[in-house]
Structure formats: C-alpha cells, structure tokens
C-alpha atoms as a PDB file:
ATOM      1  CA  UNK A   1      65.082  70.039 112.566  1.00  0.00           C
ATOM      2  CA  UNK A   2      62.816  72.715 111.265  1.00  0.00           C
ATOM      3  CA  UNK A   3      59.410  72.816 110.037  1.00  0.00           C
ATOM      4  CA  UNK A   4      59.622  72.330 106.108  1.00  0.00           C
ATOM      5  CA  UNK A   5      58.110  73.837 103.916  1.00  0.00           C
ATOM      6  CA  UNK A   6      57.123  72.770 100.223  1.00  0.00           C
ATOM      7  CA  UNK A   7      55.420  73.816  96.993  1.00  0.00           C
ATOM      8  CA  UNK A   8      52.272  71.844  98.169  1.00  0.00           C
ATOM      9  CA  UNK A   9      52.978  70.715 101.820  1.00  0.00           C
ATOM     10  CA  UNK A  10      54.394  71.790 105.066  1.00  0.00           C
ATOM     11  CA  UNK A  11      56.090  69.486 107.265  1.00  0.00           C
ATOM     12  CA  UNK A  12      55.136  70.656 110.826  1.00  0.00           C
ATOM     13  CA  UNK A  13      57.004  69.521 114.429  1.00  0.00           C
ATOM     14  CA  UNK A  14      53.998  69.204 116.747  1.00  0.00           C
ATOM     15  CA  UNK A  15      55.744  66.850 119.507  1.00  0.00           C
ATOM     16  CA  UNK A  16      59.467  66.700 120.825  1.00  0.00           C
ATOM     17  CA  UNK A  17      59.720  63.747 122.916  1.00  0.00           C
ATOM     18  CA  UNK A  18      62.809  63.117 124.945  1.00  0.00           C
ATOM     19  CA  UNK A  19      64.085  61.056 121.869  1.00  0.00           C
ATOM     20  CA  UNK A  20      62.096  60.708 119.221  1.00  0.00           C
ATOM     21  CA  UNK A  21      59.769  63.436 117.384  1.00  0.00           C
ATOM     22  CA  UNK A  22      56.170  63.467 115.975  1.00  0.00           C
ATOM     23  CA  UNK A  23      55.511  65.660 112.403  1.00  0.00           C
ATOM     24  CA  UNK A  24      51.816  66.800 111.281  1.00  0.00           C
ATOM     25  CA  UNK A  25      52.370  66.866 107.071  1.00  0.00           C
ATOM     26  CA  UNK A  26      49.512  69.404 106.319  1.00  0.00           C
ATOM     27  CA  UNK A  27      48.098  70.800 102.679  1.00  0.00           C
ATOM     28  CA  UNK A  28      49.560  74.625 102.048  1.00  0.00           C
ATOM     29  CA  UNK A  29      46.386  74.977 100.374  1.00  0.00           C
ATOM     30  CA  UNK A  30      43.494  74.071 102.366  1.00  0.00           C
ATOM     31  CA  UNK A  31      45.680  73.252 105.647  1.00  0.00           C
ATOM     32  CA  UNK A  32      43.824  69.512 105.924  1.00  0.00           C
ATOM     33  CA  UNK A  33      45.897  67.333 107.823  1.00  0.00           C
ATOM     34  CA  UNK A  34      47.387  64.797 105.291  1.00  0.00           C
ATOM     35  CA  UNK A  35      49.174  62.278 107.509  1.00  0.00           C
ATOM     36  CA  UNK A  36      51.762  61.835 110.750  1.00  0.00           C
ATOM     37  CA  UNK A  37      54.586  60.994 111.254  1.00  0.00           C
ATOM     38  CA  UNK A  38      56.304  59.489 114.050  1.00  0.00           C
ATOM     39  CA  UNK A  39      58.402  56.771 115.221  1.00  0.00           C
ATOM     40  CA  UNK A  40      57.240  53.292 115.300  1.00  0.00           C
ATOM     41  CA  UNK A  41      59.638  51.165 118.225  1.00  0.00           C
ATOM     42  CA  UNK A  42      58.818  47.620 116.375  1.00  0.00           C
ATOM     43  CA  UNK A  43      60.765  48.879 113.280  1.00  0.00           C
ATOM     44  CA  UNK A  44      62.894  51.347 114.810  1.00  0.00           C
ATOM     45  CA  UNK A  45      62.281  53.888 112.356  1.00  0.00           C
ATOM     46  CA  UNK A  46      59.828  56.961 111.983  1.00  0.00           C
ATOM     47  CA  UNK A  47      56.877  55.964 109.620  1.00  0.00           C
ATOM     48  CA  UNK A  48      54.144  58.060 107.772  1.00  0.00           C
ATOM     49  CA  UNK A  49      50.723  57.170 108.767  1.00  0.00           C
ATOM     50  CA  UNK A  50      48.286  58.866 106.174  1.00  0.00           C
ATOM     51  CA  UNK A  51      45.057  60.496 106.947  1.00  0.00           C
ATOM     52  CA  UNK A  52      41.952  59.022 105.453  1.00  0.00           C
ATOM     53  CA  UNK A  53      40.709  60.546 102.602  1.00  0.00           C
ATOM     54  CA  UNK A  54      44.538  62.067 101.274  1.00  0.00           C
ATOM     55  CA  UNK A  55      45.772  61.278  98.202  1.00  0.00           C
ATOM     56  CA  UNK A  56      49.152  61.649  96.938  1.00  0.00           C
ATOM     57  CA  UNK A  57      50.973  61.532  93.444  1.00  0.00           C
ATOM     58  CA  UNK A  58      54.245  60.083  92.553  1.00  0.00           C
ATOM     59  CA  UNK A  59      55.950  64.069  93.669  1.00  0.00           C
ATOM     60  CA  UNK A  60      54.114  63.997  96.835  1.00  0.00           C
ATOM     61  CA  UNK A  61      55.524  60.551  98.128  1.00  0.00           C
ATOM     62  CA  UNK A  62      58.866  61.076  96.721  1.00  0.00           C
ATOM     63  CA  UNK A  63      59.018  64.336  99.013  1.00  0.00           C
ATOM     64  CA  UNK A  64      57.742  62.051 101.877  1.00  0.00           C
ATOM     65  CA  UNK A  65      60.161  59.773 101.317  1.00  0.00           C
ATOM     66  CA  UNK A  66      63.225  61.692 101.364  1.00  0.00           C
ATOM     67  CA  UNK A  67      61.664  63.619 104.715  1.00  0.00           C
ATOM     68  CA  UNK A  68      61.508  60.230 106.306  1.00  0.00           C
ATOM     69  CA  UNK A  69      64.854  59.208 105.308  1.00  0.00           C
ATOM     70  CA  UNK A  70      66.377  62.375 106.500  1.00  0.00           C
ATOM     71  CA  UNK A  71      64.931  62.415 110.248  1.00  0.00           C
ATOM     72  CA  UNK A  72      66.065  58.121 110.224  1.00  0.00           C
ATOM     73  CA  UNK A  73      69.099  59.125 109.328  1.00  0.00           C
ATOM     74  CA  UNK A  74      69.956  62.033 111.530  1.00  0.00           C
ATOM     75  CA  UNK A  75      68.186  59.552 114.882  1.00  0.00           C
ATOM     76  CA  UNK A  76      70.719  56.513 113.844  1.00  0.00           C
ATOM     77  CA  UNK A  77      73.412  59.550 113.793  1.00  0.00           C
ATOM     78  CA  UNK A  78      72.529  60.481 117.251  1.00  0.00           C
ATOM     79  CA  UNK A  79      72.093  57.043 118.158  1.00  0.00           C
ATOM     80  CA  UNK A  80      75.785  56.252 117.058  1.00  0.00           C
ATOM     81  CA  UNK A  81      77.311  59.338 118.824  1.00  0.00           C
ATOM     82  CA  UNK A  82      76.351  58.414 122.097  1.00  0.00           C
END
C-alpha cells in the first residue's frame, strides 16, 4: 500500500517489517505527527496510537477508521492466501 494522502492528513509508511507495517498519520498543514499506527500481536490487528496533544473531529476519525480497516483487511487476506 501507498502513502495516502487526504484533505487534512497524510498517511505515511515509515516501517515495512517482514509482515506487518508501521504508518506515521501526519498534519498536511503544519506536518506535526498526529498518531501511529501499527500492529498490536495481543489483538491481532493494526491499532492507532494518537500523539499527545492531537485532536480529531468526527471526519478525521472516520478517515482513520476506514485506513485501519483497509490495511486489517488486506493482512487477514494475505494471511488466508498462504
């Protein structure tokens, strides 16, 4: 997956591990680091871990979420292939 970028964010690949990935979610604006995300191995899933200090609307999570959703689904769709 590419970096993605949105009106107000940018979704950036900073790590490629041998199976999982870690994503810096950065303001367009001011380029402050708003959160990570990366996988967490108790839930088997990638999570977002927010910085301190960010603050997010309804638009802003929604856009998180659906990021989130799309890099869980594509890992279980690797996961299944094998």
């Amino acid at each position: 997956m590419d970096d993605l970028i949105t009106k107000y964010m940018t979704f950036k690949l900073v790590e490629q591990k041998p199976k999982t990935q870690v994503w810096h979610i950065v303001n367009n604006t001011s380029g402050f680091l708003l959160g990570i995300i990366s996988w967490y191995g108790t839930w088997r899933q990638y999570v977002f871990c927010p910085e301190e200090g960010s603050t997010f609307n309804d638009n802003c999570l929604e856009t998180i979420q659906t990021f989130l959703t799309s890099l869980n689904n594509e890992y279980r769709r690797k996961q299944n292939a094998k």
